[in-house]
C-alpha atoms as a PDB file:
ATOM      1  CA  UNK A   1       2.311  22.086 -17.226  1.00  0.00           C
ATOM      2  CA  UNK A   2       4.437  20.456 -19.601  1.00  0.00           C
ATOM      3  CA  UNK A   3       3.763  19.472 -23.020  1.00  0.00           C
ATOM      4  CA  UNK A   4       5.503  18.448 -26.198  1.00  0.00           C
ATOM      5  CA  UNK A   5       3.882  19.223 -29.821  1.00  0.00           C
ATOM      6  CA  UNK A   6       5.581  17.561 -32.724  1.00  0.00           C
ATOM      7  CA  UNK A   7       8.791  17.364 -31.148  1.00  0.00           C
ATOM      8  CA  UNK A   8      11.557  15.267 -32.433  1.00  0.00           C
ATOM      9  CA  UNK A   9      14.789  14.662 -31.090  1.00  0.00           C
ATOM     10  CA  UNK A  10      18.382  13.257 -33.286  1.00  0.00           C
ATOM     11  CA  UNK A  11      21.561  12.079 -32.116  1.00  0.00           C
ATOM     12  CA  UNK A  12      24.642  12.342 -34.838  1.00  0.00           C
ATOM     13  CA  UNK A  13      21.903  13.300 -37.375  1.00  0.00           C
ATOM     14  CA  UNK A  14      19.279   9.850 -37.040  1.00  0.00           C
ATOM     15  CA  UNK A  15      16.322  10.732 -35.116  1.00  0.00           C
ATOM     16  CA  UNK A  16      15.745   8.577 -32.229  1.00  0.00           C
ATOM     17  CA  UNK A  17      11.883   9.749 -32.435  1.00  0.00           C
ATOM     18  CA  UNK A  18       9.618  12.511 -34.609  1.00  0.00           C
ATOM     19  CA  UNK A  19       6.332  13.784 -34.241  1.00  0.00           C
ATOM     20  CA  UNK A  20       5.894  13.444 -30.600  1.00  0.00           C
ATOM     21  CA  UNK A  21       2.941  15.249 -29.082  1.00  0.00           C
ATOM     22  CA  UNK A  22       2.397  15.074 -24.975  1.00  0.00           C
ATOM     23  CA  UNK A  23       0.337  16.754 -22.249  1.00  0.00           C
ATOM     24  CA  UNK A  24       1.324  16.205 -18.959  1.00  0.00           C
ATOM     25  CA  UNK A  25      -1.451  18.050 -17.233  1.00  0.00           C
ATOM     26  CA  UNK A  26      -2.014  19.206 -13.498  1.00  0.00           C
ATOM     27  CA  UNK A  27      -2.545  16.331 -11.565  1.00  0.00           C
ATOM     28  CA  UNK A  28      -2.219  13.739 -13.718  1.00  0.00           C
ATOM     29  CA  UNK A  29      -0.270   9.962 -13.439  1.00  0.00           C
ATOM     30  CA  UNK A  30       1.479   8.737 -16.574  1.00  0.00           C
ATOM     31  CA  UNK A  31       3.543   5.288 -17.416  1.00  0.00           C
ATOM     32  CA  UNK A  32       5.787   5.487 -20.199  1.00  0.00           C
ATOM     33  CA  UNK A  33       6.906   1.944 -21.247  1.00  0.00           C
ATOM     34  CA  UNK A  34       8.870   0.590 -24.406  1.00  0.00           C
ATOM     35  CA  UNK A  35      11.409  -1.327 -25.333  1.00  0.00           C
ATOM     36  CA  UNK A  36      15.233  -0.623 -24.882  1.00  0.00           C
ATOM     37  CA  UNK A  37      16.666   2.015 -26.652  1.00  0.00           C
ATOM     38  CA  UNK A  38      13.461   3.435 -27.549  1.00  0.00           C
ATOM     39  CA  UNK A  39      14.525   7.034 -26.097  1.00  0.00           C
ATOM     40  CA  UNK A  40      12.484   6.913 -22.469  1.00  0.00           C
ATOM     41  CA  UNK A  41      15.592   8.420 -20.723  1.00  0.00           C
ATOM     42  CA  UNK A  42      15.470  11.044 -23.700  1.00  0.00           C
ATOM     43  CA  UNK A  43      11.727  11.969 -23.739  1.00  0.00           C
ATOM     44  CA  UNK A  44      12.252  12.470 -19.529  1.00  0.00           C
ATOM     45  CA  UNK A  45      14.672  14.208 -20.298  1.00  0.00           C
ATOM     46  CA  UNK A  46      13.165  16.623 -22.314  1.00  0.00           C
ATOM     47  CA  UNK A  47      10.188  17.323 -20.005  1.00  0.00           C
ATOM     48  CA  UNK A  48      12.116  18.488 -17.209  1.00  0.00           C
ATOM     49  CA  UNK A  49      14.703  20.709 -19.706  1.00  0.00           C
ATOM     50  CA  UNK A  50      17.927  18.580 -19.797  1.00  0.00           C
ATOM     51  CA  UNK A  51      17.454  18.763 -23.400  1.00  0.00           C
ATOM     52  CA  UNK A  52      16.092  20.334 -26.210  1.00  0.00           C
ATOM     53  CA  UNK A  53      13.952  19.080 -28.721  1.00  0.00           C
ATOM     54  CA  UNK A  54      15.923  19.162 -32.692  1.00  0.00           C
ATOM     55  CA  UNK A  55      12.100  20.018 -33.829  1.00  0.00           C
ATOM     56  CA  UNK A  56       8.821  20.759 -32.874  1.00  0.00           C
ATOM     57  CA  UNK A  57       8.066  22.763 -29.596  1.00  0.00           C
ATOM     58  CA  UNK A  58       8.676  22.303 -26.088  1.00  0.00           C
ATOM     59  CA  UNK A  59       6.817  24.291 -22.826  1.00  0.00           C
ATOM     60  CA  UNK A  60       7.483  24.001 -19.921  1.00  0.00           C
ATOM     61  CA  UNK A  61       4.862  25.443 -17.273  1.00  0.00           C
ATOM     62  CA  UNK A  62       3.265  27.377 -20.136  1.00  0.00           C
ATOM     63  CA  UNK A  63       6.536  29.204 -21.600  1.00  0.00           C
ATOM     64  CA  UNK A  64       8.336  27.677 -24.679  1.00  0.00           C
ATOM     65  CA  UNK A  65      11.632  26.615 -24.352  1.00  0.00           C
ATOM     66  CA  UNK A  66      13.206  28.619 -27.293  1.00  0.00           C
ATOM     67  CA  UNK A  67      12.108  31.535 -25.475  1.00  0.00           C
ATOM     68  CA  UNK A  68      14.224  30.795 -22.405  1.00  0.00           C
ATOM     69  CA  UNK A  69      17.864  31.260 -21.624  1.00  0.00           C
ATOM     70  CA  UNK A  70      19.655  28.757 -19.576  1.00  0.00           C
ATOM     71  CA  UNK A  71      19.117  30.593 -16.319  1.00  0.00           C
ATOM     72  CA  UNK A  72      14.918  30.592 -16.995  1.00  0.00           C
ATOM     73  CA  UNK A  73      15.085  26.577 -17.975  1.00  0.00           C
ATOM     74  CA  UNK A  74      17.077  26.090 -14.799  1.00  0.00           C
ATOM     75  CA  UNK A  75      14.311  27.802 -12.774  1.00  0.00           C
ATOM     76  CA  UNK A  76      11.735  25.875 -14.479  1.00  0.00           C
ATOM     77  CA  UNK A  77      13.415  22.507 -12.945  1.00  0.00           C
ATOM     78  CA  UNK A  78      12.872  23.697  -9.693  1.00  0.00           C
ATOM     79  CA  UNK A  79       9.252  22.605 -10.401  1.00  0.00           C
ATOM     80  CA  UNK A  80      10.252  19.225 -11.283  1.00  0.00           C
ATOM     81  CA  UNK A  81      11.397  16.644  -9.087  1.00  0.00           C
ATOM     82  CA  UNK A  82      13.591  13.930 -10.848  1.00  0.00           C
ATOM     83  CA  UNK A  83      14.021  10.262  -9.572  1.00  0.00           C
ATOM     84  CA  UNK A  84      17.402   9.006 -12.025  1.00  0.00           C
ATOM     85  CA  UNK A  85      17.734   5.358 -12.588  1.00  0.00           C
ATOM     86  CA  UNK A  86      20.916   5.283 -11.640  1.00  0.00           C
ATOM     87  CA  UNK A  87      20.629   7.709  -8.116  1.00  0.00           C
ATOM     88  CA  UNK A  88      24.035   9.156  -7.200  1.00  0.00           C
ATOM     89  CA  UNK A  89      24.487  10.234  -4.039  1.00  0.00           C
ATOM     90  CA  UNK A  90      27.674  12.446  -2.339  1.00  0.00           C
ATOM     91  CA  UNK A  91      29.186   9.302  -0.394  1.00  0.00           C
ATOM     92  CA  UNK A  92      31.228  11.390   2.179  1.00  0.00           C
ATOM     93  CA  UNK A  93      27.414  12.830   3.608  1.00  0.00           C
ATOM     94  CA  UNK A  94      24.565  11.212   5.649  1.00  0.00           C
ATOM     95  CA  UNK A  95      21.272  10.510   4.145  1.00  0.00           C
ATOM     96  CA  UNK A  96      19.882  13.375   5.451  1.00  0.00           C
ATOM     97  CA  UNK A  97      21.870  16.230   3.971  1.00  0.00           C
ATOM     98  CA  UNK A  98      21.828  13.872   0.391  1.00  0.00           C
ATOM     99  CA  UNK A  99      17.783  14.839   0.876  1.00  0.00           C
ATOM    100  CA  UNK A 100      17.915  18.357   1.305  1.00  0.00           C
ATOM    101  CA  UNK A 101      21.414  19.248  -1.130  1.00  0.00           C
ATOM    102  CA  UNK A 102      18.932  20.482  -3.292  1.00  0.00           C
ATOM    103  CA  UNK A 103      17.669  23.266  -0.663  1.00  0.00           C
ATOM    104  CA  UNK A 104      21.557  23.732  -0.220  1.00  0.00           C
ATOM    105  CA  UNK A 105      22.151  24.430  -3.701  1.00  0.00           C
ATOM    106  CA  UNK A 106      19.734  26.559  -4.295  1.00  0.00           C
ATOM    107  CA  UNK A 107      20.091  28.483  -1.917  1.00  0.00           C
ATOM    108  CA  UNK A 108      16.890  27.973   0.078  1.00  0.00           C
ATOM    109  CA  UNK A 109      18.154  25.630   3.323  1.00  0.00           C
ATOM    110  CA  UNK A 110      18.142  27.324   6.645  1.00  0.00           C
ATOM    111  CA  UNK A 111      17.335  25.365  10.341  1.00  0.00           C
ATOM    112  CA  UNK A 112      13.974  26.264   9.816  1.00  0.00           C
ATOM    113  CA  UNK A 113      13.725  22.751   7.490  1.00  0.00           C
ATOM    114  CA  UNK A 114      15.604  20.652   9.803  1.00  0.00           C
ATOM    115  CA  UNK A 115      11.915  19.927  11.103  1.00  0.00           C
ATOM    116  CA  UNK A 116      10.443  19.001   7.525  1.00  0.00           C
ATOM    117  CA  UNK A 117      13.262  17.136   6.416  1.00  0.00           C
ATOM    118  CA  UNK A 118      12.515  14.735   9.104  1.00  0.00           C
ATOM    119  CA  UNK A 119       9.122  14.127   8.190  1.00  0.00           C
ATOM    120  CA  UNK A 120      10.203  13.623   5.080  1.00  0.00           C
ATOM    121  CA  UNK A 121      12.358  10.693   5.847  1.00  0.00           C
ATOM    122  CA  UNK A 122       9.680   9.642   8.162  1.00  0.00           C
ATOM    123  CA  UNK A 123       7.534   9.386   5.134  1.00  0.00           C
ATOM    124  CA  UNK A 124       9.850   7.332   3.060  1.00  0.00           C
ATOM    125  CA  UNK A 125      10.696   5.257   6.040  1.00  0.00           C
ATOM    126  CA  UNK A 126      14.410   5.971   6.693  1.00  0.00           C
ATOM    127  CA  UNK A 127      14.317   7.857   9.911  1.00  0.00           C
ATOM    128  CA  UNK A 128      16.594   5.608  11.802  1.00  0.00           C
ATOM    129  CA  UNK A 129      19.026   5.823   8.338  1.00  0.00           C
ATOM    130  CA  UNK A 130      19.328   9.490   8.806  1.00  0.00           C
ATOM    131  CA  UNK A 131      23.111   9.198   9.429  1.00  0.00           C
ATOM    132  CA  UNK A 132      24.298   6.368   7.304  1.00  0.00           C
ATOM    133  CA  UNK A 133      26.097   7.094   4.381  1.00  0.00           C
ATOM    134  CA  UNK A 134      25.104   6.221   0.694  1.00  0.00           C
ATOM    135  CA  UNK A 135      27.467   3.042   0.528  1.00  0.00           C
ATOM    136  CA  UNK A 136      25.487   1.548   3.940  1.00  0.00           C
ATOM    137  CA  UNK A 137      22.260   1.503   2.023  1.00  0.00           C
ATOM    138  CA  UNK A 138      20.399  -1.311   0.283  1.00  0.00           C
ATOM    139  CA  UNK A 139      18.818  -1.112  -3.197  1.00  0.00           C
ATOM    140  CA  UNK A 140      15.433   0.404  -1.521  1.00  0.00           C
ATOM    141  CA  UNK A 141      17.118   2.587   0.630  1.00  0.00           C
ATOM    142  CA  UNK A 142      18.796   4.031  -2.104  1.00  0.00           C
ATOM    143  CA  UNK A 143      15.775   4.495  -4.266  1.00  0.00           C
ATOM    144  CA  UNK A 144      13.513   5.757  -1.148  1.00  0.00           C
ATOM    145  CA  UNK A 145      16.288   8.042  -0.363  1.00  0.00           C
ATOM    146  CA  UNK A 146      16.022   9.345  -4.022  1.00  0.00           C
ATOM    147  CA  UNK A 147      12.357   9.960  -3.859  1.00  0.00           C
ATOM    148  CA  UNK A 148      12.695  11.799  -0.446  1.00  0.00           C
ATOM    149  CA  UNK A 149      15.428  14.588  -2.649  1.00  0.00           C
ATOM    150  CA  UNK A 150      13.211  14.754  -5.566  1.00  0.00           C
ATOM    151  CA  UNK A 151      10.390  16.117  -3.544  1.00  0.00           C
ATOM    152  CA  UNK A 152      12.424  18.118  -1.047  1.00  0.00           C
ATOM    153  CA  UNK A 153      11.870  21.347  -3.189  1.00  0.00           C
ATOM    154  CA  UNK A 154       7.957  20.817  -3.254  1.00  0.00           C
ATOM    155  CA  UNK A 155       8.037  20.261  -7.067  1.00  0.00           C
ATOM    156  CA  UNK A 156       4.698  20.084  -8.958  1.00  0.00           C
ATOM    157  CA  UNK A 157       5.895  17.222 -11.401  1.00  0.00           C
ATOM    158  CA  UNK A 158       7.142  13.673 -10.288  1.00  0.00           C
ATOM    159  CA  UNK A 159       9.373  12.060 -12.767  1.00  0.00           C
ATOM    160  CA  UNK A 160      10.646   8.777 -12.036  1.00  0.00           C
ATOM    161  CA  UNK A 161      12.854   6.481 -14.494  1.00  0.00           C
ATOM    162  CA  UNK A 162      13.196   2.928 -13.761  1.00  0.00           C
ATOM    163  CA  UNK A 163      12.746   3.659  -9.728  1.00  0.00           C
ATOM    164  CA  UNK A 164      11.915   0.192  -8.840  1.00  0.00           C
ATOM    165  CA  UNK A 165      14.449  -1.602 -11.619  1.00  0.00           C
ATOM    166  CA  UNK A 166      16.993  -2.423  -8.973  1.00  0.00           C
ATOM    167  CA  UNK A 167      14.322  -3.637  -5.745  1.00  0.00           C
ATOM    168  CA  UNK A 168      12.691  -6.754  -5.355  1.00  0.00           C
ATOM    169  CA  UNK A 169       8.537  -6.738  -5.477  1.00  0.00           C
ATOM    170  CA  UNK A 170       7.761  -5.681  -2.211  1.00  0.00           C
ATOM    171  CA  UNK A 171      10.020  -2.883  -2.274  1.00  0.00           C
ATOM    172  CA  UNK A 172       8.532  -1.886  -5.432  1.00  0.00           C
ATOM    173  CA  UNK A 173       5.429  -1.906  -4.290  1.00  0.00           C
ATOM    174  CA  UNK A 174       6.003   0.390  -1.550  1.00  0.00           C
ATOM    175  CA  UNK A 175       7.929   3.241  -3.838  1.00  0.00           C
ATOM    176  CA  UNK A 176       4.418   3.117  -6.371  1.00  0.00           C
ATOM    177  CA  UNK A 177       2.135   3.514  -2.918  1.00  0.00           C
ATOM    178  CA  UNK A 178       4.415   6.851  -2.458  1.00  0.00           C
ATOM    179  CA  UNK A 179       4.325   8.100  -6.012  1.00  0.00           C
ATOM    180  CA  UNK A 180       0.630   7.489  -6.192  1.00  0.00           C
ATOM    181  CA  UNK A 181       0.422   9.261  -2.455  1.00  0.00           C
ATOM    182  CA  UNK A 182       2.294  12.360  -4.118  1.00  0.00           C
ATOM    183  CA  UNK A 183      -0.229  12.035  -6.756  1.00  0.00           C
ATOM    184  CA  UNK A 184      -2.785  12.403  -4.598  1.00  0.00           C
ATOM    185  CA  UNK A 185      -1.552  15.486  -3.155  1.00  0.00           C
ATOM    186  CA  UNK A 186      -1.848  17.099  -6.397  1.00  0.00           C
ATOM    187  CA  UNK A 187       1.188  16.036  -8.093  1.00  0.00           C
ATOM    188  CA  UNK A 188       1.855  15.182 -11.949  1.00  0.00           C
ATOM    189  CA  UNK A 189       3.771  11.939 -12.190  1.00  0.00           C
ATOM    190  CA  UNK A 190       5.495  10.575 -15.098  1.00  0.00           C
ATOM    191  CA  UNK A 191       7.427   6.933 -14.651  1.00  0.00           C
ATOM    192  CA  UNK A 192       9.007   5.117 -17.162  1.00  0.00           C
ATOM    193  CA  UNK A 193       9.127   1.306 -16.341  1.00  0.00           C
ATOM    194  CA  UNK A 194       9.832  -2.270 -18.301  1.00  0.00           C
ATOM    195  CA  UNK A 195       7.708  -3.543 -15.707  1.00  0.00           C
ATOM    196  CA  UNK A 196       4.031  -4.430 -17.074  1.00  0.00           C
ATOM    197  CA  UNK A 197       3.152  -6.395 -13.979  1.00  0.00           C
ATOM    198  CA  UNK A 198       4.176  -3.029 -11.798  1.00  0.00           C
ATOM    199  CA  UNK A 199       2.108  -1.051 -14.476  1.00  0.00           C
ATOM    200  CA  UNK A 200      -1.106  -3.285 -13.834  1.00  0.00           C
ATOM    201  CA  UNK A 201      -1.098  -3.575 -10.346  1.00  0.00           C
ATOM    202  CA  UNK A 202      -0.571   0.134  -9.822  1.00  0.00           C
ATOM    203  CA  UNK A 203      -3.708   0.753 -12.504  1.00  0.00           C
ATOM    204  CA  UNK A 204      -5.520  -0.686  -9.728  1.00  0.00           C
ATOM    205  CA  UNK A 205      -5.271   1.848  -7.671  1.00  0.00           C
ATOM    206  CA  UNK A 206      -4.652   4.892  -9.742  1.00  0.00           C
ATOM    207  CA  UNK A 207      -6.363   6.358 -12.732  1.00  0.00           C
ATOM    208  CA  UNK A 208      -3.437   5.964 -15.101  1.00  0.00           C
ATOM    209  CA  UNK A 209      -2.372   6.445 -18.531  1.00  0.00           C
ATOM    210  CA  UNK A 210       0.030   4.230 -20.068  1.00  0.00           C
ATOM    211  CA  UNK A 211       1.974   5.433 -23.206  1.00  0.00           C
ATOM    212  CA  UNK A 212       3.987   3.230 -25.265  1.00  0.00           C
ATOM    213  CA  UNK A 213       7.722   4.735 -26.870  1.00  0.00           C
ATOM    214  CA  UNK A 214       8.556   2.763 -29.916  1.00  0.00           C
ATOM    215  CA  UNK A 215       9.546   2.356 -33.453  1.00  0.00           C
ATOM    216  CA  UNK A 216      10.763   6.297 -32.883  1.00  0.00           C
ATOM    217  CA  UNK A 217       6.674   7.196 -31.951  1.00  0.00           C
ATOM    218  CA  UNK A 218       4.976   7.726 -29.094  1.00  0.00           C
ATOM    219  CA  UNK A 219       1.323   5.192 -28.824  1.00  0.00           C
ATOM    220  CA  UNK A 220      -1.397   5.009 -26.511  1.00  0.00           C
ATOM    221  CA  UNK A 221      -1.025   1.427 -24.671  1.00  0.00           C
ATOM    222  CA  UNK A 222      -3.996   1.408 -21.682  1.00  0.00           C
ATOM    223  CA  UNK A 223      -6.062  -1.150 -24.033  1.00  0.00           C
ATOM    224  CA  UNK A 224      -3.020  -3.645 -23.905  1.00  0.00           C
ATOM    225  CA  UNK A 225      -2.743  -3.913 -20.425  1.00  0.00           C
END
Protein backbone atom coordinates (compact mmCIF):
# COMPACT_ATOMS: atom_id res chain seq x y z
CA UNK A 1 0.00 0.00 0.00
CA UNK A 2 2.67 2.20 0.93
CA UNK A 3 6.24 1.59 1.05
CA UNK A 4 9.54 3.39 1.20
CA UNK A 5 12.88 1.78 -0.41
CA UNK A 6 16.08 3.56 0.44
CA UNK A 7 14.54 6.76 0.93
CA UNK A 8 16.26 9.60 2.57
CA UNK A 9 15.06 12.84 3.40
CA UNK A 10 17.47 16.49 4.12
CA UNK A 11 16.57 19.69 5.46
CA UNK A 12 19.09 22.79 4.44
CA UNK A 13 21.36 20.05 2.96
CA UNK A 14 21.94 17.53 6.46
CA UNK A 15 19.91 14.53 6.16
CA UNK A 16 17.65 13.99 8.98
CA UNK A 17 17.63 10.10 7.90
CA UNK A 18 19.09 7.77 4.75
CA UNK A 19 18.47 4.44 3.69
CA UNK A 20 15.04 3.98 4.94
CA UNK A 21 13.17 0.96 3.65
CA UNK A 22 9.25 0.38 4.86
CA UNK A 23 6.22 -1.76 3.97
CA UNK A 24 3.16 -0.79 5.29
CA UNK A 25 1.07 -3.64 4.01
CA UNK A 26 -2.82 -4.27 3.83
CA UNK A 27 -3.97 -4.73 7.11
CA UNK A 28 -1.25 -4.31 9.08
CA UNK A 29 -0.61 -2.25 12.75
CA UNK A 30 2.70 -0.43 13.11
CA UNK A 31 4.34 1.75 16.18
CA UNK A 32 6.94 4.01 15.24
CA UNK A 33 8.82 5.25 18.38
CA UNK A 34 12.18 7.28 18.85
CA UNK A 35 13.51 9.89 20.40
CA UNK A 36 12.83 13.69 19.73
CA UNK A 37 13.87 15.05 16.70
CA UNK A 38 14.44 11.82 15.19
CA UNK A 39 12.12 12.76 12.03
CA UNK A 40 8.67 10.68 13.11
CA UNK A 41 6.55 13.73 12.00
CA UNK A 42 8.79 13.55 8.72
CA UNK A 43 8.66 9.79 7.92
CA UNK A 44 4.45 10.25 8.47
CA UNK A 45 4.72 12.63 6.53
CA UNK A 46 6.10 11.07 3.73
CA UNK A 47 3.74 8.05 3.71
CA UNK A 48 0.71 9.91 3.22
CA UNK A 49 2.53 12.45 0.38
CA UNK A 50 3.09 15.74 2.33
CA UNK A 51 6.54 15.30 1.27
CA UNK A 52 8.90 13.92 -0.91
CA UNK A 53 11.68 11.84 -0.27
CA UNK A 54 15.47 13.85 -1.39
CA UNK A 55 16.42 10.01 -2.40
CA UNK A 56 15.37 6.70 -2.79
CA UNK A 57 11.71 5.85 -3.89
CA UNK A 58 8.42 6.44 -2.59
CA UNK A 59 4.80 4.49 -3.65
CA UNK A 60 2.04 5.14 -2.66
CA UNK A 61 -0.83 2.45 -3.33
CA UNK A 62 1.49 0.82 -5.87
CA UNK A 63 2.39 4.05 -8.09
CA UNK A 64 5.73 5.93 -7.43
CA UNK A 65 5.62 9.25 -6.41
CA UNK A 66 7.94 10.79 -9.13
CA UNK A 67 5.47 9.59 -11.47
CA UNK A 68 2.65 11.69 -10.04
CA UNK A 69 1.71 15.31 -10.40
CA UNK A 70 0.32 17.15 -7.51
CA UNK A 71 -3.28 16.53 -8.47
CA UNK A 72 -2.55 12.34 -8.52
CA UNK A 73 -0.61 12.64 -4.88
CA UNK A 74 -3.60 14.61 -3.67
CA UNK A 75 -5.94 11.77 -4.75
CA UNK A 76 -3.76 9.28 -3.24
CA UNK A 77 -4.44 11.04 0.36
CA UNK A 78 -7.88 10.43 0.03
CA UNK A 79 -6.86 6.85 1.01
CA UNK A 80 -5.18 7.97 4.03
CA UNK A 81 -6.69 9.17 7.05
CA UNK A 82 -4.35 11.46 9.18
CA UNK A 83 -4.68 11.99 13.03
CA UNK A 84 -2.05 15.43 13.55
CA UNK A 85 -0.60 15.88 16.93
CA UNK A 86 -1.56 19.05 17.15
CA UNK A 87 -5.57 18.66 15.69
CA UNK A 88 -6.87 22.01 14.42
CA UNK A 89 -10.21 22.40 14.15
CA UNK A 90 -12.46 25.50 12.35
CA UNK A 91 -13.59 27.08 15.84
CA UNK A 92 -16.64 29.04 14.40
CA UNK A 93 -18.31 25.16 13.46
CA UNK A 94 -19.84 22.35 15.62
CA UNK A 95 -18.15 19.09 16.01
CA UNK A 96 -20.10 17.60 13.60
CA UNK A 97 -19.41 19.52 10.41
CA UNK A 98 -15.36 19.58 11.81
CA UNK A 99 -16.00 15.50 11.10
CA UNK A 100 -17.29 15.52 7.80
CA UNK A 101 -15.21 19.02 6.23
CA UNK A 102 -13.38 16.52 4.57
CA UNK A 103 -16.60 15.15 2.56
CA UNK A 104 -17.21 19.02 2.12
CA UNK A 105 -14.02 19.62 0.56
CA UNK A 106 -13.94 17.15 -1.59
CA UNK A 107 -16.72 17.42 -2.87
CA UNK A 108 -18.47 14.22 -1.79
CA UNK A 109 -21.06 15.52 1.25
CA UNK A 110 -24.69 15.42 0.44
CA UNK A 111 -27.77 14.64 3.28
CA UNK A 112 -27.43 11.26 2.37
CA UNK A 113 -24.30 11.14 5.20
CA UNK A 114 -26.05 13.06 7.75
CA UNK A 115 -27.07 9.38 8.88
CA UNK A 116 -23.34 7.97 8.92
CA UNK A 117 -21.86 10.86 10.38
CA UNK A 118 -23.85 10.16 13.39
CA UNK A 119 -22.76 6.80 13.84
CA UNK A 120 -19.64 7.92 13.53
CA UNK A 121 -19.69 10.16 16.50
CA UNK A 122 -21.62 7.49 18.17
CA UNK A 123 -18.59 5.39 17.72
CA UNK A 124 -16.11 7.78 19.13
CA UNK A 125 -18.50 8.66 21.86
CA UNK A 126 -19.37 12.35 21.22
CA UNK A 127 -22.95 12.16 20.20
CA UNK A 128 -24.27 14.49 22.79
CA UNK A 129 -21.01 16.95 21.65
CA UNK A 130 -22.38 17.13 18.21
CA UNK A 131 -22.97 20.92 18.55
CA UNK A 132 -20.23 22.21 20.72
CA UNK A 133 -17.61 24.02 19.25
CA UNK A 134 -13.81 23.09 19.20
CA UNK A 135 -12.90 25.55 22.17
CA UNK A 136 -15.80 23.58 24.52
CA UNK A 137 -13.87 20.38 24.18
CA UNK A 138 -11.46 18.62 26.52
CA UNK A 139 -8.11 17.07 25.50
CA UNK A 140 -10.05 13.62 24.54
CA UNK A 141 -12.70 15.22 22.92
CA UNK A 142 -10.44 16.88 20.80
CA UNK A 143 -8.41 13.87 19.89
CA UNK A 144 -11.71 11.53 19.51
CA UNK A 145 -13.08 14.23 17.41
CA UNK A 146 -9.86 13.96 15.25
CA UNK A 147 -10.11 10.28 14.79
CA UNK A 148 -13.88 10.53 13.85
CA UNK A 149 -12.48 13.19 10.53
CA UNK A 150 -9.66 11.00 9.70
CA UNK A 151 -11.91 8.12 8.96
CA UNK A 152 -14.86 10.07 7.59
CA UNK A 153 -13.58 9.44 3.95
CA UNK A 154 -13.31 5.54 4.55
CA UNK A 155 -9.48 5.68 4.14
CA UNK A 156 -7.55 2.36 3.93
CA UNK A 157 -4.49 3.67 6.06
CA UNK A 158 -4.71 5.02 9.74
CA UNK A 159 -1.95 7.32 10.62
CA UNK A 160 -1.86 8.69 13.95
CA UNK A 161 1.05 10.99 15.50
CA UNK A 162 1.22 11.43 19.11
CA UNK A 163 -2.86 10.92 19.42
CA UNK A 164 -2.85 10.18 23.02
CA UNK A 165 0.25 12.80 24.00
CA UNK A 166 -2.16 15.34 25.38
CA UNK A 167 -4.94 12.68 27.43
CA UNK A 168 -4.51 11.14 30.59
CA UNK A 169 -4.33 6.99 30.66
CA UNK A 170 -7.74 6.15 30.47
CA UNK A 171 -8.41 8.32 27.69
CA UNK A 172 -5.57 6.83 25.97
CA UNK A 173 -6.62 3.72 26.36
CA UNK A 174 -9.86 4.20 24.81
CA UNK A 175 -8.38 6.06 21.42
CA UNK A 176 -5.84 2.58 21.01
CA UNK A 177 -9.24 0.25 21.55
CA UNK A 178 -10.55 2.42 18.37
CA UNK A 179 -7.42 2.33 16.28
CA UNK A 180 -7.03 -1.34 16.92
CA UNK A 181 -11.09 -1.64 16.14
CA UNK A 182 -10.28 0.15 12.68
CA UNK A 183 -7.60 -2.34 12.41
CA UNK A 184 -9.74 -4.92 12.66
CA UNK A 185 -11.92 -3.80 10.00
CA UNK A 186 -9.18 -4.11 7.64
CA UNK A 187 -7.32 -1.03 8.16
CA UNK A 188 -3.39 -0.30 8.01
CA UNK A 189 -2.38 1.72 11.04
CA UNK A 190 0.74 3.51 11.59
CA UNK A 191 1.18 5.55 15.17
CA UNK A 192 4.04 7.21 16.26
CA UNK A 193 4.19 7.44 20.15
CA UNK A 194 6.96 8.27 23.11
CA UNK A 195 4.80 6.16 25.04
CA UNK A 196 6.41 2.53 25.66
CA UNK A 197 3.92 1.68 28.36
CA UNK A 198 0.95 2.58 25.62
CA UNK A 199 3.09 0.48 23.09
CA UNK A 200 3.08 -2.67 25.50
CA UNK A 201 -0.23 -2.69 26.65
CA UNK A 202 -1.67 -2.28 23.17
CA UNK A 203 0.83 -5.41 21.99
CA UNK A 204 -1.47 -7.21 24.13
CA UNK A 205 -4.10 -7.05 22.18
CA UNK A 206 -2.86 -6.51 18.70
CA UNK A 207 -0.30 -8.23 16.58
CA UNK A 208 2.05 -5.27 16.29
CA UNK A 209 5.23 -4.19 14.95
CA UNK A 210 7.23 -1.71 16.64
CA UNK A 211 9.93 0.23 14.64
CA UNK A 212 12.44 2.33 16.21
CA UNK A 213 13.56 6.04 14.25
CA UNK A 214 16.98 6.96 15.38
CA UNK A 215 20.49 8.00 14.87
CA UNK A 216 18.94 9.09 11.16
CA UNK A 217 17.88 4.96 10.63
CA UNK A 218 15.02 3.22 10.88
CA UNK A 219 15.45 -0.35 13.50
CA UNK A 220 13.30 -3.09 14.32
CA UNK A 221 12.40 -2.63 18.24
CA UNK A 222 9.56 -5.63 19.08
CA UNK A 223 12.51 -7.59 21.03
CA UNK A 224 12.95 -4.47 23.39
CA UNK A 225 9.64 -4.22 24.51
Amino acid sequence: MIELDNVAYSYGGEALFRGLSLTLAPGSFHFLTGPSGAGKTTLLKLCYGALRPTEGDLSLFGRSVTEMDRDAVAMNRRRVGVVHQDCQFLDHLPVIENVALPLVVSGQYSPEHDENLSELLTWVGLTDRAGALPAELSGGERQRAALARAVIMSPEVILADEPTGNVDWEMSQRLMRLLIELNRMGKTILIATHDLMLIRTTKAHVQARVLRLAGGGLYAAGSEL
